[in-house]
PDB file of N, CA and C in Angstrom:
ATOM      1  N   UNK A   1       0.837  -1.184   0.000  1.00  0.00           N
ATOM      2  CA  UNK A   1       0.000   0.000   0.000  1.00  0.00           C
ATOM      3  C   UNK A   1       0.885   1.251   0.000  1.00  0.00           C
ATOM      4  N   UNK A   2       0.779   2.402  -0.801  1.00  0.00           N
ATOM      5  CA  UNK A   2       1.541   3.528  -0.945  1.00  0.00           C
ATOM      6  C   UNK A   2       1.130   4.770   0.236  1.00  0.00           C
ATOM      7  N   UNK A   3       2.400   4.756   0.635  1.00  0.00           N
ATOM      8  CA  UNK A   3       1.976   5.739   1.963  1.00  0.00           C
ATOM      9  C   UNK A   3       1.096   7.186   1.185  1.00  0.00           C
ATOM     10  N   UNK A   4       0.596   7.715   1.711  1.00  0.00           N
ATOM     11  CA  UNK A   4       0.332   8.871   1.608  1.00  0.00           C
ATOM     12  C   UNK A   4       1.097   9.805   2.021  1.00  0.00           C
ATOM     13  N   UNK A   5       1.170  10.835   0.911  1.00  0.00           N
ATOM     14  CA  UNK A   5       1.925  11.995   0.930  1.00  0.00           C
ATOM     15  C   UNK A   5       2.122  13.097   1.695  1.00  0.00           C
ATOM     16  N   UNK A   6       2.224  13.933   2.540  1.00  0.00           N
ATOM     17  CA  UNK A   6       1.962  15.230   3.324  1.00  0.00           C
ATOM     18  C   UNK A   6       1.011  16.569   2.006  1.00  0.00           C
ATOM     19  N   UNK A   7       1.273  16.208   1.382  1.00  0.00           N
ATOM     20  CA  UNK A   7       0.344  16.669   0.264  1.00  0.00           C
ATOM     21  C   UNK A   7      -0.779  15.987  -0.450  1.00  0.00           C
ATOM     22  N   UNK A   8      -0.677  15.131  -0.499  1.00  0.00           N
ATOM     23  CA  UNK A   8      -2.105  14.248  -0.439  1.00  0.00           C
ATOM     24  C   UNK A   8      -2.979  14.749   0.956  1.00  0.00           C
ATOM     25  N   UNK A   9      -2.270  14.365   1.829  1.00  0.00           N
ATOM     26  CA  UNK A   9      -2.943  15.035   3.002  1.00  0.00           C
ATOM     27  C   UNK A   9      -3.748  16.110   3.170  1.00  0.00           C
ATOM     28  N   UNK A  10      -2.860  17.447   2.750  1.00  0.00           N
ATOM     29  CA  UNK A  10      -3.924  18.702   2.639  1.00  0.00           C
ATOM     30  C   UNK A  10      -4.628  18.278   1.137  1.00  0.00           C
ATOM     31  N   UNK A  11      -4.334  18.562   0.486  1.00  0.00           N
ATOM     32  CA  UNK A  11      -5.312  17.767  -0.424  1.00  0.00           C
ATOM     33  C   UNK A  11      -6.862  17.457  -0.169  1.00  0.00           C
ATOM     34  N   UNK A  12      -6.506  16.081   0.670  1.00  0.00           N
ATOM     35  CA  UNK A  12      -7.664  15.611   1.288  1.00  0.00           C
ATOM     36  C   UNK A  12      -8.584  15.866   2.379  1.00  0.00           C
ATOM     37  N   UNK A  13      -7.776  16.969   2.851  1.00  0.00           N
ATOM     38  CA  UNK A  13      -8.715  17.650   4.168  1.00  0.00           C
ATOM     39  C   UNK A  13      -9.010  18.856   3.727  1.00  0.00           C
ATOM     40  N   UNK A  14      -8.399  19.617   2.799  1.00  0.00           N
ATOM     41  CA  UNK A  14      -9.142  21.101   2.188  1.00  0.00           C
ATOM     42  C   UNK A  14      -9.875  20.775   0.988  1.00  0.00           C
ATOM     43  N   UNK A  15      -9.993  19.689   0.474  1.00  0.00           N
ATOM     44  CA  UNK A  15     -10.758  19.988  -0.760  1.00  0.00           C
ATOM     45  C   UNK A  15     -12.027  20.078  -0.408  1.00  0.00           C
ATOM     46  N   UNK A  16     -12.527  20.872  -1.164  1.00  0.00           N
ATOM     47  CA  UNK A  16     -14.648  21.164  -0.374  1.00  0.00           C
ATOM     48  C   UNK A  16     -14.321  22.542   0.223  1.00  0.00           C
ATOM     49  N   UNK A  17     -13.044  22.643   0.505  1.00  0.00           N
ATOM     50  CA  UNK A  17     -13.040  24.511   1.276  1.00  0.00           C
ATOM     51  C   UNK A  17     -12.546  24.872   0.486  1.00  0.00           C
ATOM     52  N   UNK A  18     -12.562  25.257  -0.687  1.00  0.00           N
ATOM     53  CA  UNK A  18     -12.222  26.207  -1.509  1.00  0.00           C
ATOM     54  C   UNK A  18     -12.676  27.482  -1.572  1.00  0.00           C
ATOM     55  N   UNK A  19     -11.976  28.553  -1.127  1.00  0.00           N
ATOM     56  CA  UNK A  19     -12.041  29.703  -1.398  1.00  0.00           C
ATOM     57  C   UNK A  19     -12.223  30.225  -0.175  1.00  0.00           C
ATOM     58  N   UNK A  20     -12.817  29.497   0.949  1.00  0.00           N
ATOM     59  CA  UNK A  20     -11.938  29.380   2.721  1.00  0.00           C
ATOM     60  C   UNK A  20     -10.892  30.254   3.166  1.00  0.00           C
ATOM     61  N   UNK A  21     -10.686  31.180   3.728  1.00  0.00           N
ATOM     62  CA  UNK A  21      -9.495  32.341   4.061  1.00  0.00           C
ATOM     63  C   UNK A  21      -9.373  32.077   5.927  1.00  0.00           C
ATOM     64  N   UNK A  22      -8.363  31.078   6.202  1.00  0.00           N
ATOM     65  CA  UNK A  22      -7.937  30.257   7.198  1.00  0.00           C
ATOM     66  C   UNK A  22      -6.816  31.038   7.718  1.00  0.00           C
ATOM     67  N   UNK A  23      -6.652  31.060   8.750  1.00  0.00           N
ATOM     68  CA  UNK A  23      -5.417  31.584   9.387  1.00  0.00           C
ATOM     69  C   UNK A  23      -4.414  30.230   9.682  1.00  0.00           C
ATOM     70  N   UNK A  24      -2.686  30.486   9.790  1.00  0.00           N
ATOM     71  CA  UNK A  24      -2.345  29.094  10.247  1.00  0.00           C
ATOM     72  C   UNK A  24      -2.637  28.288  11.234  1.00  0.00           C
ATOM     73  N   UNK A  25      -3.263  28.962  12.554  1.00  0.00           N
ATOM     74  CA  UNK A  25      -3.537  28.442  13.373  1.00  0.00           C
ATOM     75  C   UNK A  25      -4.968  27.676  13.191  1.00  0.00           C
ATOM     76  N   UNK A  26      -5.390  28.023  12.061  1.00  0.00           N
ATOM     77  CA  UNK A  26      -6.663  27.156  11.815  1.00  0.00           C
ATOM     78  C   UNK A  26      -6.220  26.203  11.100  1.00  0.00           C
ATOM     79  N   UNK A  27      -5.579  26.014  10.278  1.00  0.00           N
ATOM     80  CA  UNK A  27      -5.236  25.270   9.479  1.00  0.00           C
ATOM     81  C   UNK A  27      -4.168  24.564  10.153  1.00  0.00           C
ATOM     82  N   UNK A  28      -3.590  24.737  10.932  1.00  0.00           N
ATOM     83  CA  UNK A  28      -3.145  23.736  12.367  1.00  0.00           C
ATOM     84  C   UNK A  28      -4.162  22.167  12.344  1.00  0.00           C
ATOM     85  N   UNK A  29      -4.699  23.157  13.478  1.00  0.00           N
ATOM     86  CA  UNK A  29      -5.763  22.994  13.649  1.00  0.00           C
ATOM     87  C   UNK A  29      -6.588  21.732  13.198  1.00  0.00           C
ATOM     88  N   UNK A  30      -6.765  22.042  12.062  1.00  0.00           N
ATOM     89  CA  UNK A  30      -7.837  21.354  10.865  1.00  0.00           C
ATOM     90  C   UNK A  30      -6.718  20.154  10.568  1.00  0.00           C
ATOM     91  N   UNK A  31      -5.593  20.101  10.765  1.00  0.00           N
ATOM     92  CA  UNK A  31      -4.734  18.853   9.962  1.00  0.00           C
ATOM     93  C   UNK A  31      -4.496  18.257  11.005  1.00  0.00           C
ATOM     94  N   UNK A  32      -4.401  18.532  12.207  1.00  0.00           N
ATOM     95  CA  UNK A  32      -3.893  17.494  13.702  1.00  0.00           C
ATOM     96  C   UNK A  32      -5.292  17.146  13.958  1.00  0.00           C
ATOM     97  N   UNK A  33      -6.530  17.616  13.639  1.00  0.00           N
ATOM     98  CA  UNK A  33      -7.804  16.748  14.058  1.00  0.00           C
ATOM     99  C   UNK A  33      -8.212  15.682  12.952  1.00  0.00           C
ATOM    100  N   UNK A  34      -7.810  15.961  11.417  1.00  0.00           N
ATOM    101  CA  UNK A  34      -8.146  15.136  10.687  1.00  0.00           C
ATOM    102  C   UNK A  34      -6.556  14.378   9.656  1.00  0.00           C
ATOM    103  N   UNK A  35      -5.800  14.255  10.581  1.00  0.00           N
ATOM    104  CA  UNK A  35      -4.503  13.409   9.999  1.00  0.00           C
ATOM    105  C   UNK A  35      -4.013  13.110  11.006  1.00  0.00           C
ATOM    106  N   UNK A  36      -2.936  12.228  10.601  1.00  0.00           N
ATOM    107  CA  UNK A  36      -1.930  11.842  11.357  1.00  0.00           C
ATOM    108  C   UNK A  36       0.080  12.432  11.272  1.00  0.00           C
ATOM    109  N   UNK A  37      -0.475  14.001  10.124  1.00  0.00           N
ATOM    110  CA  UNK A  37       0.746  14.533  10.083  1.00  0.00           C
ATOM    111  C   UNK A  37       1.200  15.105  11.000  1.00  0.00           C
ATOM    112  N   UNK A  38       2.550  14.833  11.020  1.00  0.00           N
ATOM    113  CA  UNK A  38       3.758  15.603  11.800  1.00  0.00           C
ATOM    114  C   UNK A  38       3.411  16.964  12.186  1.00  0.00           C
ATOM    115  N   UNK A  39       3.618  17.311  13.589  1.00  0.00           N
ATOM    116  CA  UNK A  39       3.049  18.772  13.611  1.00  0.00           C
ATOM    117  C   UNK A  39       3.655  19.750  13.324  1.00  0.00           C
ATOM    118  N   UNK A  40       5.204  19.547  12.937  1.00  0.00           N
ATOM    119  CA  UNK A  40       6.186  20.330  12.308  1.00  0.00           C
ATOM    120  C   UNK A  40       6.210  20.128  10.622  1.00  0.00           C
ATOM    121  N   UNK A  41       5.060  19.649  10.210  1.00  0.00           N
ATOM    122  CA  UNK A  41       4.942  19.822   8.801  1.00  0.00           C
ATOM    123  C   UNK A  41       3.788  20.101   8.226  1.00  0.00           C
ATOM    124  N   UNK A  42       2.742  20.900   9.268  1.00  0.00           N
ATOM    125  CA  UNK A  42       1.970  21.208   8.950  1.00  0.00           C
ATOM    126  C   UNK A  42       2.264  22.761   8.660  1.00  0.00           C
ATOM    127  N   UNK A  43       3.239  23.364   7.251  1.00  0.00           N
ATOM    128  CA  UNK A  43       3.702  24.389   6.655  1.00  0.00           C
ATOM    129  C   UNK A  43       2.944  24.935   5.634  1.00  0.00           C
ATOM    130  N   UNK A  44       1.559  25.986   6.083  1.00  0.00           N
ATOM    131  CA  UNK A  44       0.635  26.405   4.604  1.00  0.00           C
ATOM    132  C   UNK A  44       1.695  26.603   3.611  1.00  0.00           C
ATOM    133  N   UNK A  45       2.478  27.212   4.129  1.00  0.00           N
ATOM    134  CA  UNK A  45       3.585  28.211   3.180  1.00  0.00           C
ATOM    135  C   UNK A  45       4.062  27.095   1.937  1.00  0.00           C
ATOM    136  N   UNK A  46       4.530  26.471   2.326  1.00  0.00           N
ATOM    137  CA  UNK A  46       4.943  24.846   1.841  1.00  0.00           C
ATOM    138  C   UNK A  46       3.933  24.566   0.623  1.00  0.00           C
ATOM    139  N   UNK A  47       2.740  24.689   0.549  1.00  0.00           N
ATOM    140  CA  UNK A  47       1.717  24.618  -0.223  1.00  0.00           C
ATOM    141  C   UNK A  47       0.991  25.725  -1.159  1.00  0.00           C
ATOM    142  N   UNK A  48       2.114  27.012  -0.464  1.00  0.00           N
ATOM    143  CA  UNK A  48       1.282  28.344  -1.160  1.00  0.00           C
ATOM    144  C   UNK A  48       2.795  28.782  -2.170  1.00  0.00           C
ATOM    145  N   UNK A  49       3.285  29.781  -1.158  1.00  0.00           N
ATOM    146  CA  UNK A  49       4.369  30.723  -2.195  1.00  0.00           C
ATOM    147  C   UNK A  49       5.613  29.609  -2.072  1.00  0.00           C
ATOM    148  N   UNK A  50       5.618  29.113  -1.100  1.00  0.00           N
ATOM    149  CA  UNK A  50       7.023  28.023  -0.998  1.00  0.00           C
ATOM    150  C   UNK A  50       8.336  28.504   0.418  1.00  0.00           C
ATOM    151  N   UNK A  51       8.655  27.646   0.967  1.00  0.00           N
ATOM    152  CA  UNK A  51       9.566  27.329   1.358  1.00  0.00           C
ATOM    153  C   UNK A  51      11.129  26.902   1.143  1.00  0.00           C
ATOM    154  N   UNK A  52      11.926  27.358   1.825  1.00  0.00           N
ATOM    155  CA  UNK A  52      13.420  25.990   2.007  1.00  0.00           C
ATOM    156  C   UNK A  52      13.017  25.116   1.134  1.00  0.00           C
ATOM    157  N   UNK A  53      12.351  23.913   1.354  1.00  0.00           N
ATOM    158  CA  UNK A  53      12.107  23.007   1.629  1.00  0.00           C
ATOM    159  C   UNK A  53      10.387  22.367   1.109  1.00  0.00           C
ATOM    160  N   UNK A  54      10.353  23.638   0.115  1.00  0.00           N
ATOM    161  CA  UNK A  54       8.260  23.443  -0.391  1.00  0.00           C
ATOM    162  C   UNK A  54       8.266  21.909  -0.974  1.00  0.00           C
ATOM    163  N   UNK A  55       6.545  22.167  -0.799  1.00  0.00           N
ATOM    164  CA  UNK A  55       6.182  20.829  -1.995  1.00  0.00           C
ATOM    165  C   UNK A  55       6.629  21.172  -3.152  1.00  0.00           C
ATOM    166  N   UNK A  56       6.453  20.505  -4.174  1.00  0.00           N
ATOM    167  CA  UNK A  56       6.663  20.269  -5.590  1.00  0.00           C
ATOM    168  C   UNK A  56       5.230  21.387  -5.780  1.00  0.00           C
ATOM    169  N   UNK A  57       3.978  21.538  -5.275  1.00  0.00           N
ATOM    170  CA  UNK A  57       3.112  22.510  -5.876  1.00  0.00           C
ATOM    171  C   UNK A  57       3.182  23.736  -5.430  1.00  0.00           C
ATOM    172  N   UNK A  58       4.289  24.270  -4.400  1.00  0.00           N
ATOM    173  CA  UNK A  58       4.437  25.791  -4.136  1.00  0.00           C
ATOM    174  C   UNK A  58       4.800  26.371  -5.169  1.00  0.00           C
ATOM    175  N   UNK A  59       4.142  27.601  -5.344  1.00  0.00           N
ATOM    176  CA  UNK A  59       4.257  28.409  -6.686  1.00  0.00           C
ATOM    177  C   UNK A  59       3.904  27.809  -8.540  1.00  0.00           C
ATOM    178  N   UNK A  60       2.884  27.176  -8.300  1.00  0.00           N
ATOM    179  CA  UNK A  60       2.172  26.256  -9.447  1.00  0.00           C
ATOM    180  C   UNK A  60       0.776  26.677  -9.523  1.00  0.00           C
ATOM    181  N   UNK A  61       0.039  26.275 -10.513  1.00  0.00           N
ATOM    182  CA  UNK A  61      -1.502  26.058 -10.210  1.00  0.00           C
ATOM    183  C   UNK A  61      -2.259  24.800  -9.709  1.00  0.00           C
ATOM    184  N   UNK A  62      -0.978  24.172  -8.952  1.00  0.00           N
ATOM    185  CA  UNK A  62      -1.339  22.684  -8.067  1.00  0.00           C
ATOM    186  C   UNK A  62      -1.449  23.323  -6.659  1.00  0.00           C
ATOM    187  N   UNK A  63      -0.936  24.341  -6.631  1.00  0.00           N
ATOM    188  CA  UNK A  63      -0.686  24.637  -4.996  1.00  0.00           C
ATOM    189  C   UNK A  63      -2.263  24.608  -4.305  1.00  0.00           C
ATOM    190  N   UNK A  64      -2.418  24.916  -3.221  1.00  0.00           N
ATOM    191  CA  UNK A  64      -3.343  23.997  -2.491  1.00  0.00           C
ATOM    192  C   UNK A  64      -3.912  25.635  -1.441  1.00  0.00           C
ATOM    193  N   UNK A  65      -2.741  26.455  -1.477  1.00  0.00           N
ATOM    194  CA  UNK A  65      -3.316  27.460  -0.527  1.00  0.00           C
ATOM    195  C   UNK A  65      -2.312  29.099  -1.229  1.00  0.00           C
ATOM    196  N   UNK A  66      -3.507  30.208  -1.456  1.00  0.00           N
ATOM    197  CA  UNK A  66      -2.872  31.850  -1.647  1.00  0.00           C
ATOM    198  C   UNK A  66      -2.714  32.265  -0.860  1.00  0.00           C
ATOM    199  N   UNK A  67      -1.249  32.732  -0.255  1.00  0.00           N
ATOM    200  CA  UNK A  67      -1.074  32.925   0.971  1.00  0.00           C
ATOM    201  C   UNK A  67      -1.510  35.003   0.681  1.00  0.00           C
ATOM    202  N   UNK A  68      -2.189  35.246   1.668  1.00  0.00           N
ATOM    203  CA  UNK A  68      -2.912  36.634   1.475  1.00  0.00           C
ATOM    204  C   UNK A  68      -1.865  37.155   2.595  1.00  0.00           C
ATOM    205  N   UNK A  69      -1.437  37.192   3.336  1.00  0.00           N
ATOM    206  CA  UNK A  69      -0.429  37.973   4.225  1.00  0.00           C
ATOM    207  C   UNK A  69       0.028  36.960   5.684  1.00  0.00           C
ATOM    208  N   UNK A  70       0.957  37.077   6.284  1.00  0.00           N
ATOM    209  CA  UNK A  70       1.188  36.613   7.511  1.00  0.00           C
ATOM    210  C   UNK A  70       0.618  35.734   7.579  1.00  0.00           C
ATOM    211  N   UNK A  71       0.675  34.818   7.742  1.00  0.00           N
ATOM    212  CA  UNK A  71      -0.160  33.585   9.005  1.00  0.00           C
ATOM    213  C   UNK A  71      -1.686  34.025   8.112  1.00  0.00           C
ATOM    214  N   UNK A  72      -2.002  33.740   6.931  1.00  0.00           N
ATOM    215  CA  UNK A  72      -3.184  34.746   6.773  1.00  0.00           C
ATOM    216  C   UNK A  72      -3.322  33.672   5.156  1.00  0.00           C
ATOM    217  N   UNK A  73      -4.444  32.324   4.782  1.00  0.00           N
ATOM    218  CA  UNK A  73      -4.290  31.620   3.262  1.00  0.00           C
ATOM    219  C   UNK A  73      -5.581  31.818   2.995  1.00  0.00           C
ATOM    220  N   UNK A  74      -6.259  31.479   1.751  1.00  0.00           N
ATOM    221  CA  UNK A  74      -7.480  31.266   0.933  1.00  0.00           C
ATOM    222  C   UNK A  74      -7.081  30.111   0.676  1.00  0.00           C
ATOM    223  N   UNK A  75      -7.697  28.807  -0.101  1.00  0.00           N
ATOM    224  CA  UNK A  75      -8.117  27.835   0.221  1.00  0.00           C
ATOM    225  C   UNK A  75      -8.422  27.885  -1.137  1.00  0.00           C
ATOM    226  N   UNK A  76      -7.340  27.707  -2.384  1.00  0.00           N
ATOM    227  CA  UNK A  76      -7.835  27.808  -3.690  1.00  0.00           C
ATOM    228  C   UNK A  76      -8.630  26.343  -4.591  1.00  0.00           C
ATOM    229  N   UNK A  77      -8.993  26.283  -5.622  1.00  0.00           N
ATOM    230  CA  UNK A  77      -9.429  25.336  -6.035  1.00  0.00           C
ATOM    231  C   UNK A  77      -8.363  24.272  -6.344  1.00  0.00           C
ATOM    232  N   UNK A  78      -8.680  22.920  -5.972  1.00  0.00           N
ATOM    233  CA  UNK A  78      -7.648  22.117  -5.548  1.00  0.00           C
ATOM    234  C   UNK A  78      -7.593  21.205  -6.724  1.00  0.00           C
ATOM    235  N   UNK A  79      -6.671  20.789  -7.362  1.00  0.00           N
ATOM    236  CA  UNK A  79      -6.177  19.632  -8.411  1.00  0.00           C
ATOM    237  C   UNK A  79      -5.618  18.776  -7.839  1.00  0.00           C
ATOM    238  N   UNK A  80      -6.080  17.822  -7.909  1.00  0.00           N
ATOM    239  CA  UNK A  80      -5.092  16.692  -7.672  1.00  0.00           C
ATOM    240  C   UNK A  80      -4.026  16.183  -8.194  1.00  0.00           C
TER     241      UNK A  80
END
């Protein structure tokens, strides 16, 4: 069985909130009640403009979250 991804992950817990404007602490939040990810990799940033260290969809039209300012995402329409 193929593990699941940390991006599969948000994936699968934001899709249906699209267009959602979450703070990180919500989006905390929302991934330690419905996953089993690492709580040091729960990084919007990682999924929006990018990181060190981003997914493969930071800065794409795969990415998963528009980061609007600080600690501050929208919840864009999600591709798998």
């Amino acid at each position: 069985m193929k593990k699941e991804t940390n991006h599969n992950k948000f994936v699968r817990v934001f899709k249906g909130m699209e267009g959602q404007t979450l703070t990180t602490k919500k989006i905390e939040q929302i991934m330690k009640n419905e996953t089993d990810i690492c709580h040091t990799s729960i990084l919007p940033n990682d999924h929006a403009g990018g990181n060190a260290s981003d997914c493969k969809c930071a800065n794409t039209d795969r990415r998963i979250f528009d980061r609007i300012k600080k600690a501050l995402y929208t919840v864009r329409k999600i591709k798998d």
